[in-house]
Protein backbone atom coordinates (compact mmCIF):
# COMPACT_ATOMS: atom_id res chain seq x y z
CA UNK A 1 0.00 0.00 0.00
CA UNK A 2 1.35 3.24 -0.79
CA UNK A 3 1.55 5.81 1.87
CA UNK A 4 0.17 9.01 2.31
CA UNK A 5 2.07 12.18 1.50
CA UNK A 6 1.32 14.63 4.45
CA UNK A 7 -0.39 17.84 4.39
CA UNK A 8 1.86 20.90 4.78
CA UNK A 9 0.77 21.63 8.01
CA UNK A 10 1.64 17.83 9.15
CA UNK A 11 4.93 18.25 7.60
CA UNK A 12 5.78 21.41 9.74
CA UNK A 13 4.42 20.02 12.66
CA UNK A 14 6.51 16.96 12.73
CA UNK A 15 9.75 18.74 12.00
CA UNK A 16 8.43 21.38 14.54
CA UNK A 17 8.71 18.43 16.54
CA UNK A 18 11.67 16.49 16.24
CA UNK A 19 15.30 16.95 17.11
CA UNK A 20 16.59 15.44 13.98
CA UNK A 21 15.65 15.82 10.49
CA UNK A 22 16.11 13.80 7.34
CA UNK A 23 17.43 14.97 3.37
CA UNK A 24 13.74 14.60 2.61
CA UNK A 25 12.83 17.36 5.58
CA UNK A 26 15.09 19.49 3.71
CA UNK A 27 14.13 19.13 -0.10
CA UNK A 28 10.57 19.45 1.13
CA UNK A 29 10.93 22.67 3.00
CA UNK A 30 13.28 23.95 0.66
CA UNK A 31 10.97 23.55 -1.86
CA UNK A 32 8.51 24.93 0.30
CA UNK A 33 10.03 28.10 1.31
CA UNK A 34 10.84 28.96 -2.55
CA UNK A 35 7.38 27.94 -3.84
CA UNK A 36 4.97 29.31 -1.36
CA UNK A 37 7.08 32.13 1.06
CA UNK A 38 8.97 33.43 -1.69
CA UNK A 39 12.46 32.62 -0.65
CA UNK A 40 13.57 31.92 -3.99
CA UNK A 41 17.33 31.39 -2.69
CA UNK A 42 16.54 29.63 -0.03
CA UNK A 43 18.66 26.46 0.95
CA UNK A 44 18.32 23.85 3.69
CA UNK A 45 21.26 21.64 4.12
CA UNK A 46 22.46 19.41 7.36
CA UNK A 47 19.31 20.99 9.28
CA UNK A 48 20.19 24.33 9.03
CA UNK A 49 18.25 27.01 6.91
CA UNK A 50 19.57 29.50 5.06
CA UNK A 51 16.82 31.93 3.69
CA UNK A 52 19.09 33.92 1.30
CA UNK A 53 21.38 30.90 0.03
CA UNK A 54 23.86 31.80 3.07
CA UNK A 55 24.14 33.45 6.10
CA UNK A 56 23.08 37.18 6.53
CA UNK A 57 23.12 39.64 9.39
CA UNK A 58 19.10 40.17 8.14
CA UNK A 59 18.74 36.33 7.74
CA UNK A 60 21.22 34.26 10.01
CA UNK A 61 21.62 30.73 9.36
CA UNK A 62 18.75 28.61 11.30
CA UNK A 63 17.79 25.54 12.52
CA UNK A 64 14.89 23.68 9.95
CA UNK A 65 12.94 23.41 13.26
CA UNK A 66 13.23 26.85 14.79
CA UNK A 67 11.63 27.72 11.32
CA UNK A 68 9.00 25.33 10.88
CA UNK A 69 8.12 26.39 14.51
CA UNK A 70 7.94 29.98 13.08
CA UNK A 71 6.26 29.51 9.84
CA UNK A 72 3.44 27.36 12.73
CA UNK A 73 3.20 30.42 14.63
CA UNK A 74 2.09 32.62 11.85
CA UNK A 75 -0.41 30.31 9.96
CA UNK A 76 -2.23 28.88 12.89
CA UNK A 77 -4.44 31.74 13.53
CA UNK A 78 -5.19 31.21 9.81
CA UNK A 79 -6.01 27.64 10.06
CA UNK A 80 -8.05 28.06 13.01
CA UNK A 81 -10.21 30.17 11.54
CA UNK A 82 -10.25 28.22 8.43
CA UNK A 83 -11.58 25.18 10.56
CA UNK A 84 -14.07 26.95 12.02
């Protein structure tokens, strides 16, 4: 059986929630931060996050989770609402 690809907001949730994170965790928020939040330089490599292809005083390198925990902070009012 072929399993389920998860919803954005199960995606950030997990890596919100983990200590670890995979290649896949990057690609996929890599992808997702150029696509969708319009970091088009944005790259994600060994865990770390950097939102303008490298480290900037404006946009220091980060941890994947510190920024999925982020990116959760800002949409859940939205998807709250949405669910209501």
């Amino acid at each position: 059986m072929a399993q389920k690809n998860p919803t954005v907001l199960e995606f950030l949730e997990d890596v919100a929630g983990k200590d670890s994170s995979s290649e896949k965790d990057a690609r996929l928020m890599e992808t997702f931060l150029r696509r969708n939040l319009g970091f088009e330089k944005a790259v994600v490599t060994c865990g770390i996050v950097y939102l303008d292809g490298h480290g900037t005083l404006e946009a220091p390198p980060t941890s994947i989770h510190t920024i999925a925990k982020h990116i959760l902070k800002s949409i859940k009012p939205v998807v709250k609402e949405v669910e209501e």
